[in-house]
C-alpha atoms as a PDB file:
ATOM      1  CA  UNK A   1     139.820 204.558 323.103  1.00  0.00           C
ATOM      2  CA  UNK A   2     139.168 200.986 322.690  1.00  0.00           C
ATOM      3  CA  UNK A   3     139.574 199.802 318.882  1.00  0.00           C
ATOM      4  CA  UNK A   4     135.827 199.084 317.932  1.00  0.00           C
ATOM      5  CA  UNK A   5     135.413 202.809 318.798  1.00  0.00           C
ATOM      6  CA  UNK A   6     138.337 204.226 317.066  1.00  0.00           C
ATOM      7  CA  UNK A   7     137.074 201.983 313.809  1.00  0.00           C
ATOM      8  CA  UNK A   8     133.082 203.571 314.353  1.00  0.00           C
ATOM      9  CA  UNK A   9     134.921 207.325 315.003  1.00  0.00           C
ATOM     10  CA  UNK A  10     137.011 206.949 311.621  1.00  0.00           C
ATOM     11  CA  UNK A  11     133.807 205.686 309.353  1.00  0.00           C
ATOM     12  CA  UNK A  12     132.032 208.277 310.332  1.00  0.00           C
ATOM     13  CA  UNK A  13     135.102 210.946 308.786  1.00  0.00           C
ATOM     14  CA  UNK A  14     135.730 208.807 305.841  1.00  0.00           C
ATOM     15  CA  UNK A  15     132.495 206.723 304.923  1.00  0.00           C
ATOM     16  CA  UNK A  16     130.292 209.381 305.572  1.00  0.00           C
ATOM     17  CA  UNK A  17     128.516 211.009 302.378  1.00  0.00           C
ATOM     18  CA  UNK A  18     127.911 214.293 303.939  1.00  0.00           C
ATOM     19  CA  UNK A  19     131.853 214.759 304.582  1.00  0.00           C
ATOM     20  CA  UNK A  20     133.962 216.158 301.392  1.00  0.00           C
ATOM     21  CA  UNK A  21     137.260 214.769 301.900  1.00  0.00           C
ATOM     22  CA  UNK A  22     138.252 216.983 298.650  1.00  0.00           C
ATOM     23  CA  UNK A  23     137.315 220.095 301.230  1.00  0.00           C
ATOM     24  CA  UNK A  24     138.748 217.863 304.119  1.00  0.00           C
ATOM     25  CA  UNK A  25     142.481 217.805 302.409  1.00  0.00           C
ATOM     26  CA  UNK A  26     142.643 221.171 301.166  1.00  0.00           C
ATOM     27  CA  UNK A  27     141.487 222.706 304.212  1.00  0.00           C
ATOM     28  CA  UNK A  28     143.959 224.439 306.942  1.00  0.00           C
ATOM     29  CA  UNK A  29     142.840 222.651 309.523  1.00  0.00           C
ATOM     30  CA  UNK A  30     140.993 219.789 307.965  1.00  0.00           C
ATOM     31  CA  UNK A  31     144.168 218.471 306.569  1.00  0.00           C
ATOM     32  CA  UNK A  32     145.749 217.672 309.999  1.00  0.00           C
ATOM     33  CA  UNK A  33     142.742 215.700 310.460  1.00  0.00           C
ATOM     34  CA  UNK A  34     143.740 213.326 307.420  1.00  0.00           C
ATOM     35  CA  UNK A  35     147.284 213.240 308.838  1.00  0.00           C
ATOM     36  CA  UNK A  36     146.385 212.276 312.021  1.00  0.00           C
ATOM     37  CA  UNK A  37     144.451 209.647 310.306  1.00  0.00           C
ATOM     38  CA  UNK A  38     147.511 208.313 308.502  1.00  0.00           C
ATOM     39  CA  UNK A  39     149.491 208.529 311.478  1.00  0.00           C
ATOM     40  CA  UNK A  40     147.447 205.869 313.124  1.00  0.00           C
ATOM     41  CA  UNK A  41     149.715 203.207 310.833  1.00  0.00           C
ATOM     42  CA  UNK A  42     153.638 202.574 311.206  1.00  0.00           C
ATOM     43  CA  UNK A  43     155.929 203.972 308.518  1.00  0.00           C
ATOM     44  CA  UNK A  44     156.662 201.753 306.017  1.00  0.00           C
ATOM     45  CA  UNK A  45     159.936 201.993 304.562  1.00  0.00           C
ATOM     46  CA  UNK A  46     160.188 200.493 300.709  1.00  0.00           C
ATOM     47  CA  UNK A  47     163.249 198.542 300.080  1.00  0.00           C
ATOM     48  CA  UNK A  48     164.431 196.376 297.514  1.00  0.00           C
ATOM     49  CA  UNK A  49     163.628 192.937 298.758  1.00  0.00           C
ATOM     50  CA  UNK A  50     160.280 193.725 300.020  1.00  0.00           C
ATOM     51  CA  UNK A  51     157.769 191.576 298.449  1.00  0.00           C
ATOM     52  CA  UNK A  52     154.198 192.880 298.084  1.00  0.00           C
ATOM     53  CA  UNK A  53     152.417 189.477 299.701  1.00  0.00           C
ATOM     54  CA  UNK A  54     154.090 190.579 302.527  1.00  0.00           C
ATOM     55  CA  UNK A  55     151.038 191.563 305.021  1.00  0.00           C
ATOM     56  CA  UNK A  56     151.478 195.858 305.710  1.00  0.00           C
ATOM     57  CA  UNK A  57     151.508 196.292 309.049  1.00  0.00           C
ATOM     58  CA  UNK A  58     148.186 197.146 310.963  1.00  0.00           C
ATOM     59  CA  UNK A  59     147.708 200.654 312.636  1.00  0.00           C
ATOM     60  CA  UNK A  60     147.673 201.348 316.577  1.00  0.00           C
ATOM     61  CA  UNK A  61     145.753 198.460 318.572  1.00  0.00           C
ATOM     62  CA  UNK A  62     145.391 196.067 315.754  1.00  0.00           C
ATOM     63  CA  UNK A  63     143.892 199.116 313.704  1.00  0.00           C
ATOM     64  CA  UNK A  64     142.753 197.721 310.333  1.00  0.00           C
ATOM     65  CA  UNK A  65     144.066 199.206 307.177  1.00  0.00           C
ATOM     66  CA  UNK A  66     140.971 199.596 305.921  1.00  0.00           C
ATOM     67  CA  UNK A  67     140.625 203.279 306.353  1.00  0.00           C
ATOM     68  CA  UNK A  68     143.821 204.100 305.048  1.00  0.00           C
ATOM     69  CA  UNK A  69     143.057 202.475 301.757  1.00  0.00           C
ATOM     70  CA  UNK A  70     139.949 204.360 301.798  1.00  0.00           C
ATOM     71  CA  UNK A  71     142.347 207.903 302.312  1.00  0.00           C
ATOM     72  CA  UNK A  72     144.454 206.401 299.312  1.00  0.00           C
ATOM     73  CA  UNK A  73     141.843 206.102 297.223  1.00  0.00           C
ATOM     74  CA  UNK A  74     140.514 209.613 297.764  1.00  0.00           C
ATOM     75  CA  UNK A  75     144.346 210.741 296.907  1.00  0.00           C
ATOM     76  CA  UNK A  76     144.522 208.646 293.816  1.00  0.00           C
ATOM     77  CA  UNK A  77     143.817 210.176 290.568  1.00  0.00           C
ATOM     78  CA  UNK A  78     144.172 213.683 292.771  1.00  0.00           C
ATOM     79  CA  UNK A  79     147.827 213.282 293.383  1.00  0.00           C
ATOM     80  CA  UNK A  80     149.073 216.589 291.047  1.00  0.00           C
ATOM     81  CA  UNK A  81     146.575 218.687 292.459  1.00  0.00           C
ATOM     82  CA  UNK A  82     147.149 217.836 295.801  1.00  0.00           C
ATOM     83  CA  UNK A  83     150.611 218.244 295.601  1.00  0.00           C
ATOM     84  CA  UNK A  84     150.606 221.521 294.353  1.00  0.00           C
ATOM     85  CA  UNK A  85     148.141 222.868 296.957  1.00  0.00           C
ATOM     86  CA  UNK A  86     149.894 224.094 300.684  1.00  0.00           C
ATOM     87  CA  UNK A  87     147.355 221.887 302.184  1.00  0.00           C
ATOM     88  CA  UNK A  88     147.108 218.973 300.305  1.00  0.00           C
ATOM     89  CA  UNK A  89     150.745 218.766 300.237  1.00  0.00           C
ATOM     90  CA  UNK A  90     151.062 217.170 303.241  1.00  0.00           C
ATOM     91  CA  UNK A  91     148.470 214.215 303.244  1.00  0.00           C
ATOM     92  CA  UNK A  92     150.483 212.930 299.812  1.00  0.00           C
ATOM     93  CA  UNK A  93     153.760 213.218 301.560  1.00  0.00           C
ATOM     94  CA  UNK A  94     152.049 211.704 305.201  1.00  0.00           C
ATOM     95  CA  UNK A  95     150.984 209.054 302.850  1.00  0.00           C
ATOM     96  CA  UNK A  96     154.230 208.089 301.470  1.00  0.00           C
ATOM     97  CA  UNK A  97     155.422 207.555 304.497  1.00  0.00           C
ATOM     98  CA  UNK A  98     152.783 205.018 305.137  1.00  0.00           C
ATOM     99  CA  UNK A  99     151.465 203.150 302.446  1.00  0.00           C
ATOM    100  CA  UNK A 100     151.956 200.268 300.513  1.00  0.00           C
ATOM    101  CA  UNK A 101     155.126 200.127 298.467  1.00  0.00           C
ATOM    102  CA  UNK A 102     152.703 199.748 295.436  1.00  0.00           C
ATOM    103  CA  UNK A 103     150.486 202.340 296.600  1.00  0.00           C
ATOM    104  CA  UNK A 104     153.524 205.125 297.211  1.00  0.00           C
ATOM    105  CA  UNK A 105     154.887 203.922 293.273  1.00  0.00           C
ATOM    106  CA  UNK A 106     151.573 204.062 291.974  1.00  0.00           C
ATOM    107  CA  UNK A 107     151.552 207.958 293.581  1.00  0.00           C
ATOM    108  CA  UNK A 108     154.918 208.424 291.726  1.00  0.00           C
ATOM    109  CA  UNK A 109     153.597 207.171 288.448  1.00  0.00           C
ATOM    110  CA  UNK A 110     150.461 209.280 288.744  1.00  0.00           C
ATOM    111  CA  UNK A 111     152.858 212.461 288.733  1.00  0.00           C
ATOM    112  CA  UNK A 112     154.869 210.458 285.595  1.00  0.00           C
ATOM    113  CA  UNK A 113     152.026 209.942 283.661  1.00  0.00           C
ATOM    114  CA  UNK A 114     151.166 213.351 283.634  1.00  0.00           C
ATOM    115  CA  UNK A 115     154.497 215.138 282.901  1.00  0.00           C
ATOM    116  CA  UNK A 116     154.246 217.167 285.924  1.00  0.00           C
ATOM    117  CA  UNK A 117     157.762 216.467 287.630  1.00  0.00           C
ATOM    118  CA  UNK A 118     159.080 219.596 286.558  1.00  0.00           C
ATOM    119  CA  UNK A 119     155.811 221.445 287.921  1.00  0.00           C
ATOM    120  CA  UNK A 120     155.880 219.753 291.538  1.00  0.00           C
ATOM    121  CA  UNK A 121     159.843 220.338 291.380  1.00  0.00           C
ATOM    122  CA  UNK A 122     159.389 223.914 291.038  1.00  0.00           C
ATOM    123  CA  UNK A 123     156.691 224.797 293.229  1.00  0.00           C
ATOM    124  CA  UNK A 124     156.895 225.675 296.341  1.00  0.00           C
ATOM    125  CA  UNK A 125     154.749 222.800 297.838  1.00  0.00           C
ATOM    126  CA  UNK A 126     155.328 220.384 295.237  1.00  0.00           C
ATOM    127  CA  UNK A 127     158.809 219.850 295.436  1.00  0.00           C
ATOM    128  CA  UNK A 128     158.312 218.750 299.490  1.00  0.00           C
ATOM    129  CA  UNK A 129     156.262 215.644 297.416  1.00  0.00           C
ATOM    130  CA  UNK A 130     159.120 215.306 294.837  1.00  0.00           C
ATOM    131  CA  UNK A 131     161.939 214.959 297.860  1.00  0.00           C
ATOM    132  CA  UNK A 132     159.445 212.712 299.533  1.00  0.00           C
ATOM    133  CA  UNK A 133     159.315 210.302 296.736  1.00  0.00           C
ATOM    134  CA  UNK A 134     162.843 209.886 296.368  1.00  0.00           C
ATOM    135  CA  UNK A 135     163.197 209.824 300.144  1.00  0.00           C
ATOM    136  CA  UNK A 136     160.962 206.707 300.153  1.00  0.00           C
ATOM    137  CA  UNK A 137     161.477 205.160 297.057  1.00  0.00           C
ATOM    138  CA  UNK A 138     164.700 206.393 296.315  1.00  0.00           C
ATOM    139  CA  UNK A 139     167.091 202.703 297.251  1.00  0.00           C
ATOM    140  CA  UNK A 140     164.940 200.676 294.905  1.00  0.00           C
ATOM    141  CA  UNK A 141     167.232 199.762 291.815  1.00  0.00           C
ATOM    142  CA  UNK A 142     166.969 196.962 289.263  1.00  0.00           C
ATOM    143  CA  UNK A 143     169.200 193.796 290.031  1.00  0.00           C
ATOM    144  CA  UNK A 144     169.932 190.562 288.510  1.00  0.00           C
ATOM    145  CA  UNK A 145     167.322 187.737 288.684  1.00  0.00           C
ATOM    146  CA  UNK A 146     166.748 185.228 291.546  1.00  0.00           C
ATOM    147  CA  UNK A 147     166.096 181.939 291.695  1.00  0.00           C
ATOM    148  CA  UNK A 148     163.220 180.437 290.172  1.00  0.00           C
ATOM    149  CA  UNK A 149     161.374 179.931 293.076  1.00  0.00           C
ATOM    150  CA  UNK A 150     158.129 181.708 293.453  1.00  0.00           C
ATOM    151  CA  UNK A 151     159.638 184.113 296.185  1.00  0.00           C
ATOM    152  CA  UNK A 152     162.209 185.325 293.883  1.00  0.00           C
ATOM    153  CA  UNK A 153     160.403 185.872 290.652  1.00  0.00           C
ATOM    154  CA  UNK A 154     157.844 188.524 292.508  1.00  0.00           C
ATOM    155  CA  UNK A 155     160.858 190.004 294.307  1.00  0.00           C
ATOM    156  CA  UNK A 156     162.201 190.325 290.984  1.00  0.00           C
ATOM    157  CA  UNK A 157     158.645 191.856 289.635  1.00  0.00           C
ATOM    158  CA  UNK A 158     158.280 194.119 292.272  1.00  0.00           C
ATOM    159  CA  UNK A 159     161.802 195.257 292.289  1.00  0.00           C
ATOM    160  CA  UNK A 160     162.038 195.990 288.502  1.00  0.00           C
ATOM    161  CA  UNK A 161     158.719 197.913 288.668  1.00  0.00           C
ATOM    162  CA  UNK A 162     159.511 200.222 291.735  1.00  0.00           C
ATOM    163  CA  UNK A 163     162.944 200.441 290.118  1.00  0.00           C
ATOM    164  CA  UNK A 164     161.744 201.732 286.250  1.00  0.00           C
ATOM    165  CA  UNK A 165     160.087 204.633 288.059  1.00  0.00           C
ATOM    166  CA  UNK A 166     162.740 205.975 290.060  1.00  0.00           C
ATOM    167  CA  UNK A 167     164.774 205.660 287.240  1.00  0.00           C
ATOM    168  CA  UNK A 168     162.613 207.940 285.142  1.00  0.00           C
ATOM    169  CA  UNK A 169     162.005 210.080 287.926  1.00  0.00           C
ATOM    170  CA  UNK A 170     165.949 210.662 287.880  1.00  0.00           C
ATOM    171  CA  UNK A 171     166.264 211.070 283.958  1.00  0.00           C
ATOM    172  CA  UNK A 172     163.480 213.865 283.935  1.00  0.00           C
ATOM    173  CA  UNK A 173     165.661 215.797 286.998  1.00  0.00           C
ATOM    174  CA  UNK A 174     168.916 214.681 284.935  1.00  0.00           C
ATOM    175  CA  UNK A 175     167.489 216.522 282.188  1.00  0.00           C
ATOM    176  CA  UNK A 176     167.479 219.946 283.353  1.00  0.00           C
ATOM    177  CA  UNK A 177     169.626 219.150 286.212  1.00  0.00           C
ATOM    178  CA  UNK A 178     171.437 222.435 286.421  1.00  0.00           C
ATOM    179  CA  UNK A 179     168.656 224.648 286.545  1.00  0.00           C
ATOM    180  CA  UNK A 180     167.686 221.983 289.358  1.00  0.00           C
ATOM    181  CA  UNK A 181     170.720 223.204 291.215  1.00  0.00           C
ATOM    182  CA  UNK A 182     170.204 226.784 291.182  1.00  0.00           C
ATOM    183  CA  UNK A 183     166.501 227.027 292.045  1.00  0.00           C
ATOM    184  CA  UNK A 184     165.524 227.731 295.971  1.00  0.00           C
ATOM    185  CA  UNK A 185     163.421 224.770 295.842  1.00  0.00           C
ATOM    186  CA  UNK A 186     164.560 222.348 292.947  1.00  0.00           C
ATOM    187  CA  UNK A 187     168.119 222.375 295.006  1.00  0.00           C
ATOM    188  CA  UNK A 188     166.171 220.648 298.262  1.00  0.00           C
ATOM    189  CA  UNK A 189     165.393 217.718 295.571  1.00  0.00           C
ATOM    190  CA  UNK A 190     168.649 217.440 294.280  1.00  0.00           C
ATOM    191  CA  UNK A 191     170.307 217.214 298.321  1.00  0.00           C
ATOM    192  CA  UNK A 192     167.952 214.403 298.825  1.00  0.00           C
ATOM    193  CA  UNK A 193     169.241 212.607 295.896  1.00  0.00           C
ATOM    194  CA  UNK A 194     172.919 212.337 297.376  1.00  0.00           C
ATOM    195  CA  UNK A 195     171.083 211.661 300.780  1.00  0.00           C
ATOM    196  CA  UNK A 196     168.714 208.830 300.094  1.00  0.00           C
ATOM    197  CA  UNK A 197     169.137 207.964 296.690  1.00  0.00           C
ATOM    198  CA  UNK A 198     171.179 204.491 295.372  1.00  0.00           C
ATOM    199  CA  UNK A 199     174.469 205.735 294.176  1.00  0.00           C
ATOM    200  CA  UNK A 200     173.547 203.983 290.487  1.00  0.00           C
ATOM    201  CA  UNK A 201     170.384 206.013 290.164  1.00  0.00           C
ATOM    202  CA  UNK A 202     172.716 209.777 290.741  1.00  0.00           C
ATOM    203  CA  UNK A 203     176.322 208.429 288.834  1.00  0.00           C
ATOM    204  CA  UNK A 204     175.778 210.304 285.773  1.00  0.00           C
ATOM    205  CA  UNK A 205     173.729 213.349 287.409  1.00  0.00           C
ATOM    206  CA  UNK A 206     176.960 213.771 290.218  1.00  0.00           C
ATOM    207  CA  UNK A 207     179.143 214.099 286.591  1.00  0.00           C
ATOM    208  CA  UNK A 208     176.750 216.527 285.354  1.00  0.00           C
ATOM    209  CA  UNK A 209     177.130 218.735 288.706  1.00  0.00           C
ATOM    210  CA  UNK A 210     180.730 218.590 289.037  1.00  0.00           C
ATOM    211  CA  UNK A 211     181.326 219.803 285.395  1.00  0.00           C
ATOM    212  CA  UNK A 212     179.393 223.062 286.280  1.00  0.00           C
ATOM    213  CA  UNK A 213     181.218 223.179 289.362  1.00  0.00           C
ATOM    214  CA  UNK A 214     182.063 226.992 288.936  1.00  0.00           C
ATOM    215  CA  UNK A 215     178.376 228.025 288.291  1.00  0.00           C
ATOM    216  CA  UNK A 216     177.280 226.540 291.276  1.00  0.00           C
ATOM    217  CA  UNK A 217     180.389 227.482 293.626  1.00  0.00           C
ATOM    218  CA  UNK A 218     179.253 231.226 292.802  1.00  0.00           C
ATOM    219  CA  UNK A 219     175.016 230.261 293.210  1.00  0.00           C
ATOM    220  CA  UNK A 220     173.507 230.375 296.546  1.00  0.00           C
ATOM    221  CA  UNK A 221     171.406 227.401 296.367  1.00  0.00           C
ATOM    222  CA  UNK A 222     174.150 225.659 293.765  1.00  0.00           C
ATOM    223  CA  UNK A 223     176.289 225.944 296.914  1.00  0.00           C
ATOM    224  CA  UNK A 224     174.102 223.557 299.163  1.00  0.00           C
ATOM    225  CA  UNK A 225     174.046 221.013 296.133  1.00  0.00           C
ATOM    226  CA  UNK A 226     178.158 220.877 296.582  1.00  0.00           C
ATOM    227  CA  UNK A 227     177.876 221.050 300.048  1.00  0.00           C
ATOM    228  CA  UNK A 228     175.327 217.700 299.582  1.00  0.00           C
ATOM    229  CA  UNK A 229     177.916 216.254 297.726  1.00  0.00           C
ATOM    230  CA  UNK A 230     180.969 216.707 300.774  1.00  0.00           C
ATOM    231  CA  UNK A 231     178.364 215.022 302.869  1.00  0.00           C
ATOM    232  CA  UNK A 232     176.628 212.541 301.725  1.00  0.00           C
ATOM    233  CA  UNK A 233     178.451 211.703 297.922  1.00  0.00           C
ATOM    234  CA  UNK A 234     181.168 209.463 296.616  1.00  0.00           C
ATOM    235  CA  UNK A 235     184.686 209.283 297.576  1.00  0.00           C
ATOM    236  CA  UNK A 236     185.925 210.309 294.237  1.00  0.00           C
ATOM    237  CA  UNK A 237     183.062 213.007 293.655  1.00  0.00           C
ATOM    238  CA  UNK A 238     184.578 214.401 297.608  1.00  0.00           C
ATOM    239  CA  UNK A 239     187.972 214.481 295.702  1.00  0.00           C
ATOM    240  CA  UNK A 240     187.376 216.528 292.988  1.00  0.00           C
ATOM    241  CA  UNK A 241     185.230 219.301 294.761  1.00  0.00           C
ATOM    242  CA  UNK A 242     188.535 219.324 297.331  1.00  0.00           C
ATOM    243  CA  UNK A 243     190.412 219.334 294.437  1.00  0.00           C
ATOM    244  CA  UNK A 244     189.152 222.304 293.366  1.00  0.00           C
ATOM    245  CA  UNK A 245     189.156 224.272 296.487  1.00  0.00           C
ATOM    246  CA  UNK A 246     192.830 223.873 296.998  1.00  0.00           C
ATOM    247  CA  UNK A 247     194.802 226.634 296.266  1.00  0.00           C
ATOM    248  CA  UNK A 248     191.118 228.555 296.232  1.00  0.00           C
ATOM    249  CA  UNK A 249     190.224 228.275 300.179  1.00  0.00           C
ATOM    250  CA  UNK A 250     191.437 232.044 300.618  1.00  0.00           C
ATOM    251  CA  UNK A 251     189.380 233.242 298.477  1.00  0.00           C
ATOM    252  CA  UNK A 252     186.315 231.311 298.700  1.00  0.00           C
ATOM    253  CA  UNK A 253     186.618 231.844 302.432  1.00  0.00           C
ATOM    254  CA  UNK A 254     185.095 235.700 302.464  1.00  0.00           C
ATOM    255  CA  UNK A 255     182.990 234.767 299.495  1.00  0.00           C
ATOM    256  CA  UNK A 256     178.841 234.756 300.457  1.00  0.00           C
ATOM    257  CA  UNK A 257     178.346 231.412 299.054  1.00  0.00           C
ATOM    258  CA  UNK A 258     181.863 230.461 298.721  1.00  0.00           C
ATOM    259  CA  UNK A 259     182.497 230.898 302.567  1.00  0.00           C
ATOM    260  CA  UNK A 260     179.745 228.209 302.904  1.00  0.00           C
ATOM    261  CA  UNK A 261     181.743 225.321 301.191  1.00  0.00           C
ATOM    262  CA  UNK A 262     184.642 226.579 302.819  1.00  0.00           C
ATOM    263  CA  UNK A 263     182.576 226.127 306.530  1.00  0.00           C
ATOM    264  CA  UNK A 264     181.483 222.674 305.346  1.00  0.00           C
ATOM    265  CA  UNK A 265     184.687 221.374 304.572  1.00  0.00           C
ATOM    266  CA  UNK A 266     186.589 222.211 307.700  1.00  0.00           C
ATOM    267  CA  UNK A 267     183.353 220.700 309.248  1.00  0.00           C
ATOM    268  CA  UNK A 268     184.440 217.405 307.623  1.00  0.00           C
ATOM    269  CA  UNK A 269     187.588 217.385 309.518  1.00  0.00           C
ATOM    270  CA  UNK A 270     185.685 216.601 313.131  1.00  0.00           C
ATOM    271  CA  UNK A 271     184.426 213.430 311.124  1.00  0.00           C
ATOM    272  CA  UNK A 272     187.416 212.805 309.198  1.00  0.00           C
ATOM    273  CA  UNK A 273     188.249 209.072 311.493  1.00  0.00           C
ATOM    274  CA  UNK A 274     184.311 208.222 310.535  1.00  0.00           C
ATOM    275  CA  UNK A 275     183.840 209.197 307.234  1.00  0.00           C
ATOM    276  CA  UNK A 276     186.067 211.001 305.305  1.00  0.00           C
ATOM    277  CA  UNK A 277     189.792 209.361 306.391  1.00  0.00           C
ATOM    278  CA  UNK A 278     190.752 208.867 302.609  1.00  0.00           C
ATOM    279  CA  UNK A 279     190.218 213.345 302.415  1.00  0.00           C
ATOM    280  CA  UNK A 280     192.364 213.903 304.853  1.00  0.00           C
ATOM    281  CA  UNK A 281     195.044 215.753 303.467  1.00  0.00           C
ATOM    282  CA  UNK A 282     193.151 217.767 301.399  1.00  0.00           C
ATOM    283  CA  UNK A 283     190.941 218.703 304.200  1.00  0.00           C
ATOM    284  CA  UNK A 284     194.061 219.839 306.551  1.00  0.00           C
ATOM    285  CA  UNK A 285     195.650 221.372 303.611  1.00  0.00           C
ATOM    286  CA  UNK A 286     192.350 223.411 303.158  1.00  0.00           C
ATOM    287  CA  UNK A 287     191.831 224.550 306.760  1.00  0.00           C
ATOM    288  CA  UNK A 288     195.998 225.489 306.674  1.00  0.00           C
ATOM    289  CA  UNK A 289     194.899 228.327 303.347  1.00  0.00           C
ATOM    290  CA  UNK A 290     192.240 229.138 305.581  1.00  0.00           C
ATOM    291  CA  UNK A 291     194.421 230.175 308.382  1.00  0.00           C
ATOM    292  CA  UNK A 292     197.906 230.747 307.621  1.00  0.00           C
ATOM    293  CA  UNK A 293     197.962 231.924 304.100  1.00  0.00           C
ATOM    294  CA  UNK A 294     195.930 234.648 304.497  1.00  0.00           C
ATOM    295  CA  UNK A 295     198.867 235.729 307.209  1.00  0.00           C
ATOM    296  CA  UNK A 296     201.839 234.637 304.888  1.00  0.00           C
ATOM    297  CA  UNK A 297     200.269 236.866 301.867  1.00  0.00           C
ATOM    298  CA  UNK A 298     199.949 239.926 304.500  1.00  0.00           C
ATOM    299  CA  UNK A 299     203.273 239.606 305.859  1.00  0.00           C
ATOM    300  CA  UNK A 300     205.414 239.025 302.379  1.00  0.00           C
ATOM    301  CA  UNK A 301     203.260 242.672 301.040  1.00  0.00           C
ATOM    302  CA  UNK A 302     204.234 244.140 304.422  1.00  0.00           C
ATOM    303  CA  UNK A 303     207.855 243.042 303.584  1.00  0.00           C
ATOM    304  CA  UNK A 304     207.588 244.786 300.064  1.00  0.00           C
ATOM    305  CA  UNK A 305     206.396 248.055 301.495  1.00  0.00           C
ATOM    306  CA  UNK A 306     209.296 247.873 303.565  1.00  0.00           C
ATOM    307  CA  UNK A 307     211.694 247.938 300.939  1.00  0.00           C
END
């Protein structure tokens, strides 16, 4: 479809008065309709030295952005209620994905404003928004001043601005992290964190976790937080969770949830010469209480018996 037509074909959705795009989003099938829309237009992924004169990138064929500001400006002001709904849901985290870096923080500061992390973190749609912010947004952290040029003061600008929300997107988590970790959806949020998330923005919040290490070892969903943490955290946060396995594997190994830690850490081992070298021994020295210890503690009660 040449472009001219494409443009005429997506007035007619968005421009025209007779079409609610409040029914449009919330609607099961309407909704794809907006995504498709969105989809039209590259990704835009939001890093640090980004400056906002940079020109966005136009949609398929030269596409003008026009339409998708139109779609963000339908979202704006909705962004809590749309995030909440099953259907609206997934135009806010489609539009993440593609707009501005000042549109996607201005989405995040919408939710801000109105104290509703906690709400989208719990619910079972809004949390998909929540992981969505801090998979787009999530590398943007405040650093020291440029040069005085005019390219480096509004790299600076838009760097501390992006940066101040994350930030208070990770204090509110922070906060309450804990019951974060234990809740079926709240624990997806906290897995992106260690994923995406700028390792100044999750330093205290990884302490946090670790001291409760034994109420999330024993939680089902705490369990995926740790295993997030193996993966994707620190060296030194790696070295205390295998610090505490050690001398546990054994046990934890026929544990429901402890078996799971157990799994990912003998998983490590086939990626120990990529990532994890500096675990090594405490890997091998897990997987050995895994196998033979089990065997040694059988055979020395046998030997009791015996006598």
């Amino acid at each position: 479809m040449p472009v001219e037509e494409k443009e005429r074909f997506l007035n007619r959705i968005l421009k025209n008065p007779t079409v609610s795009f409040d029914a449009l989003v919330q609607d099961s099938f309407g909704n794809y309709v907006i995504q498709i829309v969105q989809q039209l237009y590259p990704k835009i992924v939001c890093t640090p030295g980004q400056l906002e004169h940079e020109e966005p990138p136009l949609g398929e064929q030269n596409l003008s952005r026009e339409h998708l500001d139109v779609i963000f400006g339908q979202l704006r002001d909705n962004v809590v209620r749309y995030s909440i709904h099953k259907h609206g849901c997934r135009a806010i985290q489609t539009g993440l994905q593609v707009f501005t870096m000042s549109q996607k923080i201005g989405m995040l500061t919408e939710i801000l404003k109105q104290n509703k992390v906690r709400e989208c973190s719990f619910d079972y749609h809004g949390n998909h928004v929540i992981q969505k912010c801090i998979i787009e947004l999530g590398q943007i952290v405040e650093e020291p001043k440029a040069s005085s040029s005019v390219p480096g003061v509004l790299q600076d600008v838009e760097e501390k601005k992006g940066a101040a929300e994350i930030k208070q997107l990770m204090q509110e988590i922070e906060s309450d992290i804990v019951s974060y970790c234990l809740n079926e959806f709240c624990c997806r949020i906290i897995q992106r964190m260690f994923e995406f998330c700028h390792v100044e923005l999750i330093e205290s919040s990884a302490r946090i976790i670790l001291g409760n290490y034994q109420i999330l070892s024993s939680n089902e969903y705490g369990i995926f937080v740790l295993s997030s943490i193996l993966e994707h955290g620190q060296p030194q946060h790696k070295s205390y969770i295998l610090n505490l396995i050690q001398g546990n594997a054994a046990v934890m190994a026929i544990q429901k949830d402890g078996s799971k830690l157990i799994e990912n850490s003998i998983r490590m081992i086939f990626h120990v010469n990529q990532k994890h070298l500096s675990h090594c021994s405490q890997l091998f020295q897990i997987l050995d209480e895994v196998i033979y210890l089990p065997n040694r503690v059988s055979k020395q009660a046998f030997g009791q018996q015996q006598q």
